[in-house]
Protein backbone atom coordinates (compact mmCIF):
# COMPACT_ATOMS: atom_id res chain seq x y z
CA UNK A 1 23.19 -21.84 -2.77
CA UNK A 2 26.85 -21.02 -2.59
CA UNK A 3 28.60 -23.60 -0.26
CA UNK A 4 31.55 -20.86 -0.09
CA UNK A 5 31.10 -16.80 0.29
CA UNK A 6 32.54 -15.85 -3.31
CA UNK A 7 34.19 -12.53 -3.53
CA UNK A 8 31.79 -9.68 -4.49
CA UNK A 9 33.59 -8.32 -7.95
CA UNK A 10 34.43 -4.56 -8.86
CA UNK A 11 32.09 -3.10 -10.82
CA UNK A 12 28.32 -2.86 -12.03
CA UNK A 13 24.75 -4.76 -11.66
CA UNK A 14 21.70 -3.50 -12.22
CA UNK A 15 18.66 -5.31 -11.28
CA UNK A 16 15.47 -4.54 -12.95
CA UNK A 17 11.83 -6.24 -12.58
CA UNK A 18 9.39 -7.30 -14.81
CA UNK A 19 6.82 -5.55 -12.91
CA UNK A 20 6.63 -2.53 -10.41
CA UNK A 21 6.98 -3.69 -6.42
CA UNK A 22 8.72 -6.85 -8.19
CA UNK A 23 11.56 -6.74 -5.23
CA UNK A 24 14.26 -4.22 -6.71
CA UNK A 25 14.88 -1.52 -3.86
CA UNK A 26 14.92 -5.02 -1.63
CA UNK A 27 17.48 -6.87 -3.42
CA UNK A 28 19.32 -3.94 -3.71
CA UNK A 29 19.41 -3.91 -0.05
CA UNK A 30 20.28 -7.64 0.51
CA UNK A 31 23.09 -7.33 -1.85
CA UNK A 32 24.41 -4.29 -0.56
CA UNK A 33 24.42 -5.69 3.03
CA UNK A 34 26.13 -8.59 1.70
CA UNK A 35 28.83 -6.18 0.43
CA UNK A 36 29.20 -4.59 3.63
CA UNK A 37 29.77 -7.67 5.56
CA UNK A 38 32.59 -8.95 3.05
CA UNK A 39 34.10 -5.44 3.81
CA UNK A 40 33.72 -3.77 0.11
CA UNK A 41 33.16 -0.26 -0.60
CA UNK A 42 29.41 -0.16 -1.90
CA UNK A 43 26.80 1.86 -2.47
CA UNK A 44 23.21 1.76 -4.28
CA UNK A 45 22.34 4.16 -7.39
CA UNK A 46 18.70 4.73 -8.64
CA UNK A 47 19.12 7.07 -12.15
CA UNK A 48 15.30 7.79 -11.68
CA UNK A 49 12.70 7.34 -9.31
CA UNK A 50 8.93 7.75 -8.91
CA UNK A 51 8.00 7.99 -5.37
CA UNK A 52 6.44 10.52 -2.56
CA UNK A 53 8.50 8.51 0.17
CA UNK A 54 11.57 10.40 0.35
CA UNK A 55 15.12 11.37 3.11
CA UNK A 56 16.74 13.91 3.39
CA UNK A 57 20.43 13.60 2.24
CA UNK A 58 23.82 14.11 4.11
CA UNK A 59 24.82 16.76 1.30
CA UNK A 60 21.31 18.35 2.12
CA UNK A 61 18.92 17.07 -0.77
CA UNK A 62 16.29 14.48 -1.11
CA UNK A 63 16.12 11.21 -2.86
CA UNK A 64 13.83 8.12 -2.48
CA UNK A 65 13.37 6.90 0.76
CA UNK A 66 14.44 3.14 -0.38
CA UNK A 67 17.56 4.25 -1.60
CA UNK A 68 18.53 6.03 1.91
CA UNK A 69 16.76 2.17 3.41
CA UNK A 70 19.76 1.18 0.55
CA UNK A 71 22.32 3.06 1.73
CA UNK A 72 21.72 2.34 5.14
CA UNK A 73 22.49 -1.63 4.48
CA UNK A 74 25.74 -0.54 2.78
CA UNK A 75 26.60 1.10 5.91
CA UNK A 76 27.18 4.61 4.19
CA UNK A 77 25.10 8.03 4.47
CA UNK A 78 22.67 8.87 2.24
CA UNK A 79 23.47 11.00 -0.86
CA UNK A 80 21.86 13.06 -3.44
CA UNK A 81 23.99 11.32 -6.23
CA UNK A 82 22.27 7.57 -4.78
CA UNK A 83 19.21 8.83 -6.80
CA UNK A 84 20.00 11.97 -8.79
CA UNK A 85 16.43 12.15 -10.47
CA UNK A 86 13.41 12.05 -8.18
CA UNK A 87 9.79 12.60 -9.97
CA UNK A 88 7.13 13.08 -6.80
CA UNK A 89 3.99 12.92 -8.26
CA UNK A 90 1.43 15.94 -7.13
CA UNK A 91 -1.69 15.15 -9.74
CA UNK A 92 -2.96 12.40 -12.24
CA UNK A 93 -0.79 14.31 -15.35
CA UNK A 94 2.26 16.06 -13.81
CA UNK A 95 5.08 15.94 -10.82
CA UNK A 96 8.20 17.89 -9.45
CA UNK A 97 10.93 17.17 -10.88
CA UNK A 98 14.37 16.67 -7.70
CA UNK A 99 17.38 16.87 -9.38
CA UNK A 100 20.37 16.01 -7.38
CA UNK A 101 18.75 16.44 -4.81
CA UNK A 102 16.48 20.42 -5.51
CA UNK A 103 13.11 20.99 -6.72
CA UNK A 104 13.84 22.16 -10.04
CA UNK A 105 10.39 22.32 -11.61
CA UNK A 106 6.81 21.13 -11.60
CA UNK A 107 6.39 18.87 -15.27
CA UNK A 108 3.66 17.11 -16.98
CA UNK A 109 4.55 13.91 -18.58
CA UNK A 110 4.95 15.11 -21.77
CA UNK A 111 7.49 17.85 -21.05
CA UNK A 112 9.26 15.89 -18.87
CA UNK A 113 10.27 13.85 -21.51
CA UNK A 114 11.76 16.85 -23.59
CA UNK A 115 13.82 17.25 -20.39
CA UNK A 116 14.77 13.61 -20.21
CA UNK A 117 18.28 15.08 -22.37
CA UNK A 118 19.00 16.87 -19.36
CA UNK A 119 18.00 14.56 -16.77
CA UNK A 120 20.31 12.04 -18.32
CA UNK A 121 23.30 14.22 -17.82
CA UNK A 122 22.82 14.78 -14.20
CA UNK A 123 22.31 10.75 -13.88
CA UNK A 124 25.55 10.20 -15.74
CA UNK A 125 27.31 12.39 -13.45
CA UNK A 126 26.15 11.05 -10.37
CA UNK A 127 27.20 7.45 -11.66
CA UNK A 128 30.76 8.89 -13.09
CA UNK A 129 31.41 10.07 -9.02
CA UNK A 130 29.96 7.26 -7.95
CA UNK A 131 32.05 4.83 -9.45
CA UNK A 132 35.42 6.50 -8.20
CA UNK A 133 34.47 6.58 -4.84
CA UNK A 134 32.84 2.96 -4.41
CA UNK A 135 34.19 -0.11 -5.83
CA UNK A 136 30.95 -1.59 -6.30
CA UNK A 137 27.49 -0.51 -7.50
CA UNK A 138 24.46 -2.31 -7.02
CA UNK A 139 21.60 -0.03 -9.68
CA UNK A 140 17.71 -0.40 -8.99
CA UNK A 141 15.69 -0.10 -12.57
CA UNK A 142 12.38 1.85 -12.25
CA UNK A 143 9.34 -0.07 -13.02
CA UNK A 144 10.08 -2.16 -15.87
CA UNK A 145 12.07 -2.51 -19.24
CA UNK A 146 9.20 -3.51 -20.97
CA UNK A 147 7.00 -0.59 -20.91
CA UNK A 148 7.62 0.47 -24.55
CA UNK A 149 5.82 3.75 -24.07
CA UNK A 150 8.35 5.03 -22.14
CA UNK A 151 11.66 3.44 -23.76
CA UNK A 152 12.70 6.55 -26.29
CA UNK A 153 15.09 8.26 -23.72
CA UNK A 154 14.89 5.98 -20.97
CA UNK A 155 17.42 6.70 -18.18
CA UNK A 156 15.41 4.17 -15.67
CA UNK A 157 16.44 1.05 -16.79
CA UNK A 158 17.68 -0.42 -20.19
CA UNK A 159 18.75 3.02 -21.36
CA UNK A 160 20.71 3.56 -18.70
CA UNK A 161 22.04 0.12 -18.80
CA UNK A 162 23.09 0.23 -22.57
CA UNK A 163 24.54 4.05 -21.69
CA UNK A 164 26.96 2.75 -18.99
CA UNK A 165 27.50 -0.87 -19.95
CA UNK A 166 26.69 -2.40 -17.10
CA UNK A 167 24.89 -6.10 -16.65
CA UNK A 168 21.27 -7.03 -15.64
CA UNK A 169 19.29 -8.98 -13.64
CA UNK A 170 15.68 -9.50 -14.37
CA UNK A 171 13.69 -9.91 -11.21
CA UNK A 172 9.85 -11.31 -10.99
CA UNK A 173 7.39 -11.75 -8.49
CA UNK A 174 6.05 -15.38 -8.57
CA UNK A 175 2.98 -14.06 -5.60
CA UNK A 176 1.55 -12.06 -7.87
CA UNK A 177 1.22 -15.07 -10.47
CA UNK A 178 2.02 -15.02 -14.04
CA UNK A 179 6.07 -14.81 -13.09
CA UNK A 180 7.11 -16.97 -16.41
CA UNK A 181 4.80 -15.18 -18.77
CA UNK A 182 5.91 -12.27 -16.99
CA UNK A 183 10.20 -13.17 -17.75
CA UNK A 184 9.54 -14.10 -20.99
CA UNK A 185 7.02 -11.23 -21.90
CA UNK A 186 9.64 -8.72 -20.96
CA UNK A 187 12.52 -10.88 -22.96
CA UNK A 188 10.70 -10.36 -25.89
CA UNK A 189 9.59 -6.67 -25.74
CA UNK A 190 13.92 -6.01 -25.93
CA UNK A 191 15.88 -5.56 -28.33
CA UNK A 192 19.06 -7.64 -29.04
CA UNK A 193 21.44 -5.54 -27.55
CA UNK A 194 19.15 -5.10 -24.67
CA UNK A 195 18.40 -9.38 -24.38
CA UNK A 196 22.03 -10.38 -24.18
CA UNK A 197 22.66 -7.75 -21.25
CA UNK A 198 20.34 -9.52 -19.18
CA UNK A 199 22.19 -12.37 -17.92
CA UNK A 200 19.89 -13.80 -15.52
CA UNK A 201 16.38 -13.78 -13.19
CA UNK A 202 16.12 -14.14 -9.46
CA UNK A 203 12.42 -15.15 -8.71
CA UNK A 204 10.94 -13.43 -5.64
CA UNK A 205 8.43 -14.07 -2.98
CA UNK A 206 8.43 -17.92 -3.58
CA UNK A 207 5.47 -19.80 -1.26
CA UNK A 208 5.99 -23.27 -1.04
CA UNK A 209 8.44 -26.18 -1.87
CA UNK A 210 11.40 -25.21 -3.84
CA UNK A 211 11.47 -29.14 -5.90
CA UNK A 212 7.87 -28.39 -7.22
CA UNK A 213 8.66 -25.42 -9.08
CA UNK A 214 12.28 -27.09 -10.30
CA UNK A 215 10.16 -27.83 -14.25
CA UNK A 216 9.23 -24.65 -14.51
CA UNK A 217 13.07 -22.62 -13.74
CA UNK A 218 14.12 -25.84 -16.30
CA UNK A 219 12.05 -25.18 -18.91
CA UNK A 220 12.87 -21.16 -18.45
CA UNK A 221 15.86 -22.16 -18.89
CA UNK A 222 15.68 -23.81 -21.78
CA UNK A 223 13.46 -21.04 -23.48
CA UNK A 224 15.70 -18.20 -22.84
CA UNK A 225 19.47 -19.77 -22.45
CA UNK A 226 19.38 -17.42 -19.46
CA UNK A 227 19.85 -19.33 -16.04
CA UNK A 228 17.72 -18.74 -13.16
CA UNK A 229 20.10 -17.16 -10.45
CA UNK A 230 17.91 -18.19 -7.41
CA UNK A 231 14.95 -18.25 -5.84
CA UNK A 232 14.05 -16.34 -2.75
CA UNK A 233 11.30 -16.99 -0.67
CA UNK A 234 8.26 -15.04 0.71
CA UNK A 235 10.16 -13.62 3.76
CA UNK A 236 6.96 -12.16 6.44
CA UNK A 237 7.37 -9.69 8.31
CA UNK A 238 10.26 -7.77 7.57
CA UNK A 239 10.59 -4.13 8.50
CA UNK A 240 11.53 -2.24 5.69
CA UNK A 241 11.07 1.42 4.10
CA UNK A 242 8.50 1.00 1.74
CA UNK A 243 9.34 3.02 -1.68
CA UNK A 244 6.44 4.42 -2.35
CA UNK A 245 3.63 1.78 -2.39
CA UNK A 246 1.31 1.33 1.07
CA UNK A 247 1.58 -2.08 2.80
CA UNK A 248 -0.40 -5.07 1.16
CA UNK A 249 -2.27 -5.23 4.01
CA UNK A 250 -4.08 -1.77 5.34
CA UNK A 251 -4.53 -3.35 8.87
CA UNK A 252 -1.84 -4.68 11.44
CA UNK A 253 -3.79 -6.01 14.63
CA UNK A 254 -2.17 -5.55 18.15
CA UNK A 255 -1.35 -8.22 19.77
CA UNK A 256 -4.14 -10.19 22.15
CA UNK A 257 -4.54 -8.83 25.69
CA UNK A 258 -3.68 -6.20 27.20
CA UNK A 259 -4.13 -2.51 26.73
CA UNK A 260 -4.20 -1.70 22.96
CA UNK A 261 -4.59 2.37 21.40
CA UNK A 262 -6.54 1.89 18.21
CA UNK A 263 -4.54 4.19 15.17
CA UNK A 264 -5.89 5.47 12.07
CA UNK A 265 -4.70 7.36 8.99
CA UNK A 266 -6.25 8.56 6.17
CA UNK A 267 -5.23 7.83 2.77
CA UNK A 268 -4.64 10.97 1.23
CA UNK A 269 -4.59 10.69 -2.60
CA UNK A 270 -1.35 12.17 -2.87
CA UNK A 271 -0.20 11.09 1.03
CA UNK A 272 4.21 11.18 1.24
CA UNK A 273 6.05 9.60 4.12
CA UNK A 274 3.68 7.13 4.89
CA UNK A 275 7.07 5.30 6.40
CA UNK A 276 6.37 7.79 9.40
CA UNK A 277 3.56 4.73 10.67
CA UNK A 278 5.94 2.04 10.21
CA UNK A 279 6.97 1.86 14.05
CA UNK A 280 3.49 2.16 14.85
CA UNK A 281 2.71 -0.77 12.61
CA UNK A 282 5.61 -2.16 14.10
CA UNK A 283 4.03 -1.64 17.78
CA UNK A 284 2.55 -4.87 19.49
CA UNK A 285 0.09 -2.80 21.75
CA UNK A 286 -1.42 -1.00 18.56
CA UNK A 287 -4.01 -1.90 16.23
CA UNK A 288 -3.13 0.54 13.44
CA UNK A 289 -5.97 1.02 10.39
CA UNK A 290 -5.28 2.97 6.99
CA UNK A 291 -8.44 4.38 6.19
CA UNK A 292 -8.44 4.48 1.95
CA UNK A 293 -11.33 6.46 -0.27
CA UNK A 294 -14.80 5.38 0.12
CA UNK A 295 -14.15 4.27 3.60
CA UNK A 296 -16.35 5.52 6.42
CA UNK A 297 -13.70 7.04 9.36
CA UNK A 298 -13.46 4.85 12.10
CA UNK A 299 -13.42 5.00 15.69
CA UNK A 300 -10.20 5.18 16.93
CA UNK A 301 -7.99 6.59 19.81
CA UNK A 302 -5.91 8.67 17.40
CA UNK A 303 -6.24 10.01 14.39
CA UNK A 304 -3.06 11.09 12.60
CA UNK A 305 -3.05 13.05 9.40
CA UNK A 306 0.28 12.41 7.01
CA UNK A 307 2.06 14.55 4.67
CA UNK A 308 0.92 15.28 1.47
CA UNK A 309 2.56 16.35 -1.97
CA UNK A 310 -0.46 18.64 -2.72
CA UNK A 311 -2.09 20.06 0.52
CA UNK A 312 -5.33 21.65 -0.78
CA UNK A 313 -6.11 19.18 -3.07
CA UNK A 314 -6.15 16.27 -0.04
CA UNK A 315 -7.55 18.60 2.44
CA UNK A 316 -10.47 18.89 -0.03
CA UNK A 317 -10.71 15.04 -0.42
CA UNK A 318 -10.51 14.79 3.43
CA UNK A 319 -14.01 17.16 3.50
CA UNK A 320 -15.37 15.42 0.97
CA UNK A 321 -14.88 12.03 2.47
CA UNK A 322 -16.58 13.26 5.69
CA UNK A 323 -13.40 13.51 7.93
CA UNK A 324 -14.13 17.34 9.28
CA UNK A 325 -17.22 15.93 10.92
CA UNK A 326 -15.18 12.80 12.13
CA UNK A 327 -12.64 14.51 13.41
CA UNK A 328 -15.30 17.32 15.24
CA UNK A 329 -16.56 14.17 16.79
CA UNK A 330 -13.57 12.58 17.59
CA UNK A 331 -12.25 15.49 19.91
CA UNK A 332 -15.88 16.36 21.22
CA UNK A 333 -15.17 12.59 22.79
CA UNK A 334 -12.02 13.12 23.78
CA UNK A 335 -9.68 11.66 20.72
CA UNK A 336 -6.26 12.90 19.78
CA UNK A 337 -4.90 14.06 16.74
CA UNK A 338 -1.39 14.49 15.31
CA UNK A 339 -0.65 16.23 12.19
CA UNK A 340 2.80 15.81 10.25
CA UNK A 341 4.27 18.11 7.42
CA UNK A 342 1.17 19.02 5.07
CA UNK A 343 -1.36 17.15 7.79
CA UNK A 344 -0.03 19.87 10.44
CA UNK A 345 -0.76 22.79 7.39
CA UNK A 346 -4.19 20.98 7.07
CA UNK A 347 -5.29 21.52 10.98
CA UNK A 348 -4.37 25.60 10.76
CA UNK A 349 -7.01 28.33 9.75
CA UNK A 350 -5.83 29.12 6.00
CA UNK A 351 -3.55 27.53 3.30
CA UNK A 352 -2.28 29.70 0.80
CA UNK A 353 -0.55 28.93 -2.59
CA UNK A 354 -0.05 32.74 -4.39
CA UNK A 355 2.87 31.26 -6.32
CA UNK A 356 0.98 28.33 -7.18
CA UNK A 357 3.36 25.74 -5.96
CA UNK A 358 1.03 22.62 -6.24
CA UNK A 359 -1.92 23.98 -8.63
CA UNK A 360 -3.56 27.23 -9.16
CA UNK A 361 -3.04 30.18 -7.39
CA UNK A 362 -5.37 30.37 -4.36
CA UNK A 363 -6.18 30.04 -0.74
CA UNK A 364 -8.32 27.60 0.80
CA UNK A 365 -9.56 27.06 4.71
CA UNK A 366 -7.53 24.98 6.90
CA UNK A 367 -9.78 22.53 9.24
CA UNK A 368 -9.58 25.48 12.10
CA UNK A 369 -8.01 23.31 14.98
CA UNK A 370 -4.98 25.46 15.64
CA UNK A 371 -4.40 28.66 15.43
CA UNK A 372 -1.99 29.44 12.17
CA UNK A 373 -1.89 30.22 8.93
CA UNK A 374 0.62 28.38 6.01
CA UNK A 375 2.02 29.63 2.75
CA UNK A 376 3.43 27.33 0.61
CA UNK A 377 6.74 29.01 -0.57
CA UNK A 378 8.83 27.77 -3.86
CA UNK A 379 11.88 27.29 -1.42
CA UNK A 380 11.78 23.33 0.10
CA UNK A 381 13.01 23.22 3.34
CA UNK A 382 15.24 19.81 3.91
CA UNK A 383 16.62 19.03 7.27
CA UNK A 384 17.83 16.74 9.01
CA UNK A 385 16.73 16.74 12.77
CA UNK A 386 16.51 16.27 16.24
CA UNK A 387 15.37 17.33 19.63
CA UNK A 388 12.60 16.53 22.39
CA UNK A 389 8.92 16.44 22.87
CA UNK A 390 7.74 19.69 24.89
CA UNK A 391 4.50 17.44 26.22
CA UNK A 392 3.77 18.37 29.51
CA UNK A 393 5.36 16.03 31.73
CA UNK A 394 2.92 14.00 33.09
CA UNK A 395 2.93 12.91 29.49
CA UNK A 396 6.81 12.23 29.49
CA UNK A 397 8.10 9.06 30.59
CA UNK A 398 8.54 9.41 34.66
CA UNK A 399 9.34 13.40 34.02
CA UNK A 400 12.29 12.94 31.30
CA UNK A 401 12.02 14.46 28.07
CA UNK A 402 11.88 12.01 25.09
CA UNK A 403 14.74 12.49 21.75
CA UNK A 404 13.48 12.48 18.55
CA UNK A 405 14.91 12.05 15.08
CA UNK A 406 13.64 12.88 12.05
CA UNK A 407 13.67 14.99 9.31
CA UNK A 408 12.01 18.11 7.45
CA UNK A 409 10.94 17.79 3.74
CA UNK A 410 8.53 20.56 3.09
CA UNK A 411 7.25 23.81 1.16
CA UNK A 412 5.65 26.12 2.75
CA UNK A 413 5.85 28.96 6.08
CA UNK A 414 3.40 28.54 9.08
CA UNK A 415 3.17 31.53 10.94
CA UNK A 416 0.43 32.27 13.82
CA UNK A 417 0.06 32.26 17.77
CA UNK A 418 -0.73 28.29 18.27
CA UNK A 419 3.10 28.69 17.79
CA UNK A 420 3.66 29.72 20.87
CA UNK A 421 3.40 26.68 22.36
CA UNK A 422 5.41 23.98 20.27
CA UNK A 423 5.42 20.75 19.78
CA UNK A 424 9.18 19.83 19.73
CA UNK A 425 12.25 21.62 20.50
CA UNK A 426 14.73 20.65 17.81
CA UNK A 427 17.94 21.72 15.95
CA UNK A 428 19.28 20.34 12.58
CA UNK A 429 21.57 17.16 13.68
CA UNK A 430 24.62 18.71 12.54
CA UNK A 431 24.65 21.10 15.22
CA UNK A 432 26.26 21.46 18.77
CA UNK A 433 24.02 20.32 21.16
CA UNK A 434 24.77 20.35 24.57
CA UNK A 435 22.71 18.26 26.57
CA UNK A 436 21.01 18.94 30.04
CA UNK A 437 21.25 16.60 32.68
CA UNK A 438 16.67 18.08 32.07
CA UNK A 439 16.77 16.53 28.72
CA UNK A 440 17.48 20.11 26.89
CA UNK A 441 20.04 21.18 24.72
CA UNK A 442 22.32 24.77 24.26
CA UNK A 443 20.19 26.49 21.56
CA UNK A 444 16.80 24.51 19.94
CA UNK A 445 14.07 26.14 17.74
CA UNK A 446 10.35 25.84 18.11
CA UNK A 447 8.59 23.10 16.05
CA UNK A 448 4.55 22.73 15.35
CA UNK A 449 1.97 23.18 17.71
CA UNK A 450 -0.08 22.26 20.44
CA UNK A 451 -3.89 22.87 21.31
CA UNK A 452 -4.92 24.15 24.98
CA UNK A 453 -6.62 21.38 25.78
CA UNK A 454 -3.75 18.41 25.06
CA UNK A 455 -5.85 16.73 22.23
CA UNK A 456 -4.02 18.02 19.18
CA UNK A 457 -0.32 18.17 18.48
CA UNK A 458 0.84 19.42 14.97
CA UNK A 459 4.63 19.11 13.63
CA UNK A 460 7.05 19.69 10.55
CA UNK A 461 9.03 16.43 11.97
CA UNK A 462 8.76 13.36 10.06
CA UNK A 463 10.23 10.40 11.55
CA UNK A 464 8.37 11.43 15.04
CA UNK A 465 7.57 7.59 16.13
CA UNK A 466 11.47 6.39 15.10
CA UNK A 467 12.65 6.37 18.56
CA UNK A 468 11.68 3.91 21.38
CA UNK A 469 11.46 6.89 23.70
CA UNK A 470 9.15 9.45 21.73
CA UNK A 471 7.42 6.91 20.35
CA UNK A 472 6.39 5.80 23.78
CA UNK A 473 5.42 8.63 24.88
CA UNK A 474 3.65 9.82 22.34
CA UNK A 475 1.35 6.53 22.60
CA UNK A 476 1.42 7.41 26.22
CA UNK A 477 -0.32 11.15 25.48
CA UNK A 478 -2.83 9.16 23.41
CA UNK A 479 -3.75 7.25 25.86
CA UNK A 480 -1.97 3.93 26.37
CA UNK A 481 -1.20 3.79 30.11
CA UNK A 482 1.69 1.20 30.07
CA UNK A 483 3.32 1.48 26.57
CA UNK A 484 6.24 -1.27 25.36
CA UNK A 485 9.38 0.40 24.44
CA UNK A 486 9.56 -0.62 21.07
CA UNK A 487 13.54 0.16 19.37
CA UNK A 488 12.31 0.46 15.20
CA UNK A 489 15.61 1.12 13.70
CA UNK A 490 16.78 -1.93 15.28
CA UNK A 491 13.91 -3.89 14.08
CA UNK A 492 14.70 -2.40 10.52
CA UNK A 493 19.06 -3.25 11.67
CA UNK A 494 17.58 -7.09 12.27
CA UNK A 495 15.15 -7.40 8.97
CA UNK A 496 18.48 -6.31 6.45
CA UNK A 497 20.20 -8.75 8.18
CA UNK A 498 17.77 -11.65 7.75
CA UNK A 499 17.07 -10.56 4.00
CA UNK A 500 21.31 -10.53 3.50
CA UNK A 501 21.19 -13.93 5.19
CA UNK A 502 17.76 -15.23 2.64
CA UNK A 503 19.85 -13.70 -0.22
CA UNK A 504 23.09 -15.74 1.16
CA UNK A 505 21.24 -18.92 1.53
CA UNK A 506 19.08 -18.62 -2.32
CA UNK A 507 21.06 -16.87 -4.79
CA UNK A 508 23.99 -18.45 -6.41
CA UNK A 509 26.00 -15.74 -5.62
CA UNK A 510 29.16 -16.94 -7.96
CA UNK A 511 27.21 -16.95 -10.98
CA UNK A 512 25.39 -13.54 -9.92
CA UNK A 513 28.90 -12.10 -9.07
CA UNK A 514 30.40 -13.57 -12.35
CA UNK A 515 28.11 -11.91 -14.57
CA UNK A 516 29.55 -8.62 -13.24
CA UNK A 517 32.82 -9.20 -14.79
């Protein structure tokens, strides 16, 4: 809208929706890319987030994974103080509570807001270092304002806001419908204080032609004496790190002709990571399915089940929704199966929780595939990581090993022969790693598992389909004879660019930057 770049300011903006999945984490994103390009020293901040997609941290913690998607536009690493309060849900009623960046506890909703006192501090802190490293902070509100319920000791969104004196954005969804009912529903549910920090809305996901919705942003206008800051439009297909919610749509159809590998994935009720399929829903030669509750398995080629924020709980949904007889079949016809983090825990012979990590006490029986046995241990595990496939190498792409990159967020110790003969060979990225002319490195640990007969591969590695190369051959192993090197990080690199450039072309970036001084 600007026919000039204006200067981005010093300082503060929070942007906060009137619904969840409004577009926060991804105008964050645009505006920190926009930052970046006009060479300022940015970086997001999150006070508190609800999510199960996580990354693992520089500084060696966790924090939502769209706040590391965040970072990654501002061209800095992820840090534990970009989100210093991470809930991950692990039943209906209660969640662990990440504090900069540690498991600190397991909460129901009630105590967790007796702890909110505390939480606060840590989120102050993380802002107070924040603010004399970067010169400018673009916050993402949790949720929204106007959930009342939750407003005594809010450090999500207006709380924080009022605690730090910062402006805010309001940000709706027009797809969804409802978007000036839903502007002027949250208006009202402030108070004063809160109202006149608000200083304008951005309206998201706009289908259509901009002049036919000019009476409506007038008479907004004219209701709130708030202006409307722009209007972005629906942009498809971007390739972004989801922050928690699964893609609108639970298919994404291969392209026609050709060889295709048909993908599926359960939907675990408490599944984490699910950003681990992106590249494969990225992949023109896969037809990738999300198979949710009440949903009979399908056929499929491979069969890959995620991480999960409580193990036995999911593992008992998977029985109950018939997948230990699917998956019986599956392999009796020759199907693979992967299994990542808790999925991997899921395919051993035992899961035991004596300290009662994610529920009661107890041990339960694994689905028997591979021969090991997991405790889950109060200590998380957080690693960066990387390191090759050990496929056999008629798998490999012609003989060479294949690098992958990824990361480790788990609790819990699998011990047991199937060991023997890993799935990866990896070391934490911040290691020496001298590599082979083979495709091997100085000193690399053992990772997950593989079956004797080639159809089941189990790993601790998230992020194992990031990489053209192991993603490749991976599809390759599953049977894809001729699979397209597909580069996801650079489709991610191109999709923060176009969103910067959508944000560029809508948003009337001099008022938006003027209501940060």
């Amino acid at each position: 809208m600007s026919a000039t770049r204006p200067a981005v300011p010093r300082g503060t903006l929070m942007i906060q929706g009137t619904t969840s999945d409004a577009g926060k984490s991804t105008l964050v994103a645009g505006l920190c890319r926009l930052a970046r390009r006009a060479g300022v020293r940015v970086a997001p901040f999150k006070p508190q987030n609800m999510a199960l997609n996580s990354a693992v941290t520089v500084d060696g913690g966790e924090i939502g994974r769209a706040q590391a998607l965040q970072a990654l536009a501002a061209g800095i690493a992820p840090h534990t103080d970009f989100n210093p309060v991470l809930l991950k849900p692990n039943s209906d009623v209660g969640a662990q509570v990440i504090v900069h960046g540690k498991a600190r506890m397991t909460l129901d909703a009630r105590a967790y807001h007796d702890y909110k006192p505390i939480a606060r501090e840590a989120v102050l802190e993380s802002y107070a270092r924040l603010r004399e490293r970067y010169e400018t902070l673009f916050v993402e509100g949790a949720g929204s304002p106007a959930e009342i319920n939750l407003r005594a000791g809010d450090i999500a969104n207006m709380g924080f806001a009022e605690a730090v004196d910062c402006p805010v954005v309001l940000v709706a969804d027009i797809d969804r419908g409802g978007v000036f009912a839903h502007l002027i529903g949250t208006l009202a549910c402030l108070s004063e204080s809160e109202r006149a920090r608000v200083k304008g809305f951005i309206i998201n996901r706009f289908r259509g032609d901009p002049a036919l919705l000019q009476p409506g942003l007038d008479w907004l206008e004219a209701q709130t004496g708030k202006p409307v800051l722009g209007v972005v439009p629906y942009l498809h297909g971007l390739m972004l790190d989801a922050e928690d919610m699964l893609p609108e749509s639970a298919h994404a159809h291969a392209q026609a002709g050709g060889a295709t590998l048909r993908v599926v994935v359960p939907v675990l009720p408490h599944i984490s990571n699910h950003t681990d399929f992106d590249a494969l829903r990225a992949h023109p030669q896969v037809e990738f399915s999300y198979v949710r509750t009440g949903s009979a398995p399908p056929c499929a080629d491979l069969v890959i089940v995620p991480g999960s924020k409580n193990v036995r709980d999911d593992l008992a949904w998977l029985r109950a929704q018939g997948w230990e007889t699917a998956l019986a079949r599956h392999l009796r016809y020759g199907g693979r199966v992967i299994g990542i983090c808790g999925g991997m825990q899921m395919l051993g012979r035992a899961i035991a929780d004596p300290h009662g990590v994610e529920g009661t006490p107890g041990e339960v029986a694994g689905l028997g595939w591979l021969d090991y046995e997991t405790e889950l241990t109060r200590e998380k595990t957080l690693k960066n990581v990387e390191g090759w496939l050990a496929l056999p190498s008629d798998a490999q792409a012609a003989g060479a090993a294949a690098r992958v990159r990824g990361y480790e967020i788990h609790m819990g110790v699998t011990r047991g022969p199937a060991l023997a003969e890993p799935a990866l060979r990896i070391a934490s990225v911040d290691s020496a790693m001298q590599e082979a002319s083979d495709g091997t490195a100085g000193t690399l640990r053992a990772d997950g598992a593989q079956s004797a007969d080639g159809q089941i591969l189990a790993t601790y590695v998230h992020g194992l389909f990031d990489t053209p190369e192991a993603c490749a051959v991976l599809l390759r192993w599953a049977g894809l004879e001729a699979p397209q090197r597909v580069d996801y990080p650079a489709l991610r690199e191109a999709s923060v660019e176009r969103l910067a450039d959508a944000l560029e072309a809508n948003l009337d970036l001099a008022r938006l930057y003027g209501a940060m001084g």
